[in-house]
C-alpha atoms as a PDB file:
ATOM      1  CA  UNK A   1     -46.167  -6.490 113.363  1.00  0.00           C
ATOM      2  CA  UNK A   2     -45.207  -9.905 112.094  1.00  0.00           C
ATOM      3  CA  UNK A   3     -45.279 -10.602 108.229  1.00  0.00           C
ATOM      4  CA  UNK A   4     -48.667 -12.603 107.837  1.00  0.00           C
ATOM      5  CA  UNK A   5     -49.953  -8.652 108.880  1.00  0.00           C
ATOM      6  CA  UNK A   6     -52.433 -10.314 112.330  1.00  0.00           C
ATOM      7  CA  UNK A   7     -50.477  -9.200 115.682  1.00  0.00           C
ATOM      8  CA  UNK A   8     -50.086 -12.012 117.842  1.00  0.00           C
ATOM      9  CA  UNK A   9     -49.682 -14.839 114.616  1.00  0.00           C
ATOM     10  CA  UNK A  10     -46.088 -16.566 114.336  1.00  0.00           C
ATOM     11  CA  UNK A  11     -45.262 -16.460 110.668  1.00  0.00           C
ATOM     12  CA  UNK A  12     -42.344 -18.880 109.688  1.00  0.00           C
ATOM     13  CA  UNK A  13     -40.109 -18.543 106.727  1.00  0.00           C
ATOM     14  CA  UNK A  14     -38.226 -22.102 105.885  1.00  0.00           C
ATOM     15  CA  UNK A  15     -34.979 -21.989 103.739  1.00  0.00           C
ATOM     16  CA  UNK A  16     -32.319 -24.813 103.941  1.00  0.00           C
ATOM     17  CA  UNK A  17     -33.293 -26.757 106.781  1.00  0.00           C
ATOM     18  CA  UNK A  18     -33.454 -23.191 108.517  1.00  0.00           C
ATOM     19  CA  UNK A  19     -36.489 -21.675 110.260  1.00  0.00           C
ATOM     20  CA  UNK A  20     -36.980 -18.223 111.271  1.00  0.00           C
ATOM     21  CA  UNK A  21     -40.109 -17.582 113.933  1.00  0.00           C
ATOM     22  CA  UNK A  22     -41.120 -13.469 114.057  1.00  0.00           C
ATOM     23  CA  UNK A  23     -42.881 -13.921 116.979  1.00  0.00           C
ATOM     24  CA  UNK A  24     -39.399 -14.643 118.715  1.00  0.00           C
ATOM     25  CA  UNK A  25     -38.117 -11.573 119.860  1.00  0.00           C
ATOM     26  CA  UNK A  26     -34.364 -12.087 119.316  1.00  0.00           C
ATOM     27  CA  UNK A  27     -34.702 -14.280 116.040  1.00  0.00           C
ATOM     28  CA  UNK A  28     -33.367 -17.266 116.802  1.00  0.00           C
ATOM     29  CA  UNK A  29     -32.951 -19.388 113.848  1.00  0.00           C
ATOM     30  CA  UNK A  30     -34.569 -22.720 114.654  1.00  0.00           C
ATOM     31  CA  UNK A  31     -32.471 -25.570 112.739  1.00  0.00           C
ATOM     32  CA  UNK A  32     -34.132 -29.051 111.571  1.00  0.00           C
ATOM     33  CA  UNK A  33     -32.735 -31.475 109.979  1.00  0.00           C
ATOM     34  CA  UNK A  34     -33.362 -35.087 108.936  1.00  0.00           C
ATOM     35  CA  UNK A  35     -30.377 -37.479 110.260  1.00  0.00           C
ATOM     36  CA  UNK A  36     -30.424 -39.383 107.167  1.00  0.00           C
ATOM     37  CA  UNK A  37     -29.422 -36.094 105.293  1.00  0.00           C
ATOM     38  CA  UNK A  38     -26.325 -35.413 108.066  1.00  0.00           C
ATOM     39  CA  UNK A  39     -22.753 -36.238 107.004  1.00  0.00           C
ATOM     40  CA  UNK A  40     -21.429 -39.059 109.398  1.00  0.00           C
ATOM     41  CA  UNK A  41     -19.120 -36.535 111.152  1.00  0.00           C
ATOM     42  CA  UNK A  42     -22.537 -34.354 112.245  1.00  0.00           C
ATOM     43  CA  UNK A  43     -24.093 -37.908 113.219  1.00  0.00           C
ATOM     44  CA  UNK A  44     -21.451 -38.689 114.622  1.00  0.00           C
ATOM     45  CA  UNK A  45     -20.898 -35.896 117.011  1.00  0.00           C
ATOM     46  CA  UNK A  46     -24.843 -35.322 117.767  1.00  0.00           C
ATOM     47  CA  UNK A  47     -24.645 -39.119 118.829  1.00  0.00           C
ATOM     48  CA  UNK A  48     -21.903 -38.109 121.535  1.00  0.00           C
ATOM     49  CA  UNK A  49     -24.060 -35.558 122.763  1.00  0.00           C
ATOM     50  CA  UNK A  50     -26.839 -37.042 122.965  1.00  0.00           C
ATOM     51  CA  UNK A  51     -25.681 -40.722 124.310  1.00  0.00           C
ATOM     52  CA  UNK A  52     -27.356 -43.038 121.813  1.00  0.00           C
ATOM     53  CA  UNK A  53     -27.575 -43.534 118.557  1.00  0.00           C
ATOM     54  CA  UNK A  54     -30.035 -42.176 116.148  1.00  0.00           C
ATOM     55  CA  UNK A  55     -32.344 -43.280 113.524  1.00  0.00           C
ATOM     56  CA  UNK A  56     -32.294 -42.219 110.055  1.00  0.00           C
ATOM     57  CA  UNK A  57     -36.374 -42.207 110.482  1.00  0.00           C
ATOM     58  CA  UNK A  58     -35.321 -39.346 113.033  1.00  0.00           C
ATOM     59  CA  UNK A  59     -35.236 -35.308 113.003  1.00  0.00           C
ATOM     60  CA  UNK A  60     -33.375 -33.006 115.144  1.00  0.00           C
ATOM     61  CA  UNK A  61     -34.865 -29.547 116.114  1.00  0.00           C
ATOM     62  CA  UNK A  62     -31.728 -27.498 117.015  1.00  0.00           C
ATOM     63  CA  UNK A  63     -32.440 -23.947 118.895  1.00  0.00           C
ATOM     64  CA  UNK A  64     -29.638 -22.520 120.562  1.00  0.00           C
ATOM     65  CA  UNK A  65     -31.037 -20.522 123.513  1.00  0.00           C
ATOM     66  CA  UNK A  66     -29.371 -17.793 126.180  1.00  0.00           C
ATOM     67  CA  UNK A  67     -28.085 -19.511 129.656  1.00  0.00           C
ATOM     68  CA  UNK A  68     -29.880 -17.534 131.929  1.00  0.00           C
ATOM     69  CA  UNK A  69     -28.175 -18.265 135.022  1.00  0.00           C
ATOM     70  CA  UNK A  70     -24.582 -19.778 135.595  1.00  0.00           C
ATOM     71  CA  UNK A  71     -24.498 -22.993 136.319  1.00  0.00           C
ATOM     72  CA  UNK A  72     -23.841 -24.302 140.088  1.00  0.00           C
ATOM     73  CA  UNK A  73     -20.062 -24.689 140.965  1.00  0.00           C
ATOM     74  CA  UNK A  74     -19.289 -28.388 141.482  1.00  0.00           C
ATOM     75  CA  UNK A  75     -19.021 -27.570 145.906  1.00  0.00           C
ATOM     76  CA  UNK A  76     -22.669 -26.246 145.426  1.00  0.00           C
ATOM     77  CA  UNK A  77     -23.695 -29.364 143.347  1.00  0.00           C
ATOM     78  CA  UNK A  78     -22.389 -31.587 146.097  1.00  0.00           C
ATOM     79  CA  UNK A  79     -23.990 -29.677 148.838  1.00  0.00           C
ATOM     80  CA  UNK A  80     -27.320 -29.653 147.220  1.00  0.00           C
ATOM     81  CA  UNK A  81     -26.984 -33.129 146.287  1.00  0.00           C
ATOM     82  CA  UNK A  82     -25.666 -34.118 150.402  1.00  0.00           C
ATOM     83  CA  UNK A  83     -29.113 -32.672 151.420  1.00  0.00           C
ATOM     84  CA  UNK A  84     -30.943 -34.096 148.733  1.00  0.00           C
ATOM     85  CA  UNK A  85     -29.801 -37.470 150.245  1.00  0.00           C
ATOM     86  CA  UNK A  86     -30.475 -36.502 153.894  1.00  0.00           C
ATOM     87  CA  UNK A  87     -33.778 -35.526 152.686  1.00  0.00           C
ATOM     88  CA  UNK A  88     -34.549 -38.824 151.547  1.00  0.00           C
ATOM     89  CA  UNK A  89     -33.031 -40.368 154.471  1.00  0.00           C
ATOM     90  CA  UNK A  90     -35.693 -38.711 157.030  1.00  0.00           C
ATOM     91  CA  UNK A  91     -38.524 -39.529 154.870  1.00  0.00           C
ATOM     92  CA  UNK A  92     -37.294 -43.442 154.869  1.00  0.00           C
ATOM     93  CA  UNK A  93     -37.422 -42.958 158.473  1.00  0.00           C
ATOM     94  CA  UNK A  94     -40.458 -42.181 159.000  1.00  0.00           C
ATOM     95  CA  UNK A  95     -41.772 -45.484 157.182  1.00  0.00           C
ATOM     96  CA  UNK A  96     -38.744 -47.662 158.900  1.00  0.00           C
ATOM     97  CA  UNK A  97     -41.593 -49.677 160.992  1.00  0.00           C
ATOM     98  CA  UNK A  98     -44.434 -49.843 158.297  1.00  0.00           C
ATOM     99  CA  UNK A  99     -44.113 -53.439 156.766  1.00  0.00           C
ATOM    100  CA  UNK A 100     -43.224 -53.327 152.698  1.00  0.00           C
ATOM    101  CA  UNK A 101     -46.404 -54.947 151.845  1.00  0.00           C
ATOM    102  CA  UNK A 102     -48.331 -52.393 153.543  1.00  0.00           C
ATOM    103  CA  UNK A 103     -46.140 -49.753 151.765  1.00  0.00           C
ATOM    104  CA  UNK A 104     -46.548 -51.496 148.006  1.00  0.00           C
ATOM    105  CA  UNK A 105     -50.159 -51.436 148.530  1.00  0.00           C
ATOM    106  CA  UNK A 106     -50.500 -47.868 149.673  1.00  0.00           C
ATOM    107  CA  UNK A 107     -48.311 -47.142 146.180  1.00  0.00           C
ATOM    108  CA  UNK A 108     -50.570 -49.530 144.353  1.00  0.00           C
ATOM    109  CA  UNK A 109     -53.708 -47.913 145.571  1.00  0.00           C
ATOM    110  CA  UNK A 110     -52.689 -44.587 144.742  1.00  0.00           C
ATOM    111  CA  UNK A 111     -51.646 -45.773 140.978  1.00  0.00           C
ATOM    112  CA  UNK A 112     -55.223 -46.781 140.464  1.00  0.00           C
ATOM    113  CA  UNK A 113     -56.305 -43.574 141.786  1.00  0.00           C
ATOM    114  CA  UNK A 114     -54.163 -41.423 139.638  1.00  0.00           C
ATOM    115  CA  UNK A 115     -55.182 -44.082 136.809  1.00  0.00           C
ATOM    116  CA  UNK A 116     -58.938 -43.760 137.028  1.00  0.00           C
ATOM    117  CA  UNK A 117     -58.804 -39.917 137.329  1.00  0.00           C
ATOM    118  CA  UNK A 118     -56.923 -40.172 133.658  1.00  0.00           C
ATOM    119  CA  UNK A 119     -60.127 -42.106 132.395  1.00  0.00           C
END
């Protein structure tokens, strides 16, 4: 039973940027931390990952988690990607004779459709 003593609650424990969830059945520590508190080698290297540069207004929630399935090879990418394409190709087709006004206005009309159901 988790530590607040109510089955089902998720009790968390915080110690040094470090967060521990009960309810998680393998314990993952959950790590947050502010960027303006990282050394510039940490920013530095989240930065690469990432592919932009952060804000010291900004927090990073870091939660390493199992990989579940293997990744495609690289012939399996390419294949999936080839039909990907092909699928796109025979749904252009099938719109190769409708004018592109007539096809901006369909996409319009359906915006405001989706837009009004949001209201």
């Amino acid at each position: 039973m988790p530590a607040s003593g109510m089955r089902g609650i998720a009790t968390r424990a915080s110690f040094s940027g470090i967060l521990v969830s009960d309810s998680d059945p393998i314990a993952t520590p959950i790590m947050v931390h502010n960027v303006k508190d990282l050394s510039p080698g940490q920013r530095l290297a989240i930065e690469g990952l990432l592919g932009r540069p952060l804000s010291d207004e900004e927090s990073l929630t870091i939660r390493p988690a199992r990989v579940l399935k293997d990744a495609p090879s690289a012939t399996e990418r390419t294949r999936s990607f080839r039909q990907y394409l092909d699928h796109l190709d025979t749904l252009a087709g099938r719109v190769k004779d409708v004018p592109e006004a007539e096809i901006d206005a369909a996409i319009d009309e359906a915006m405001q459709h989706v837009r009004r159901q949001a209201e």
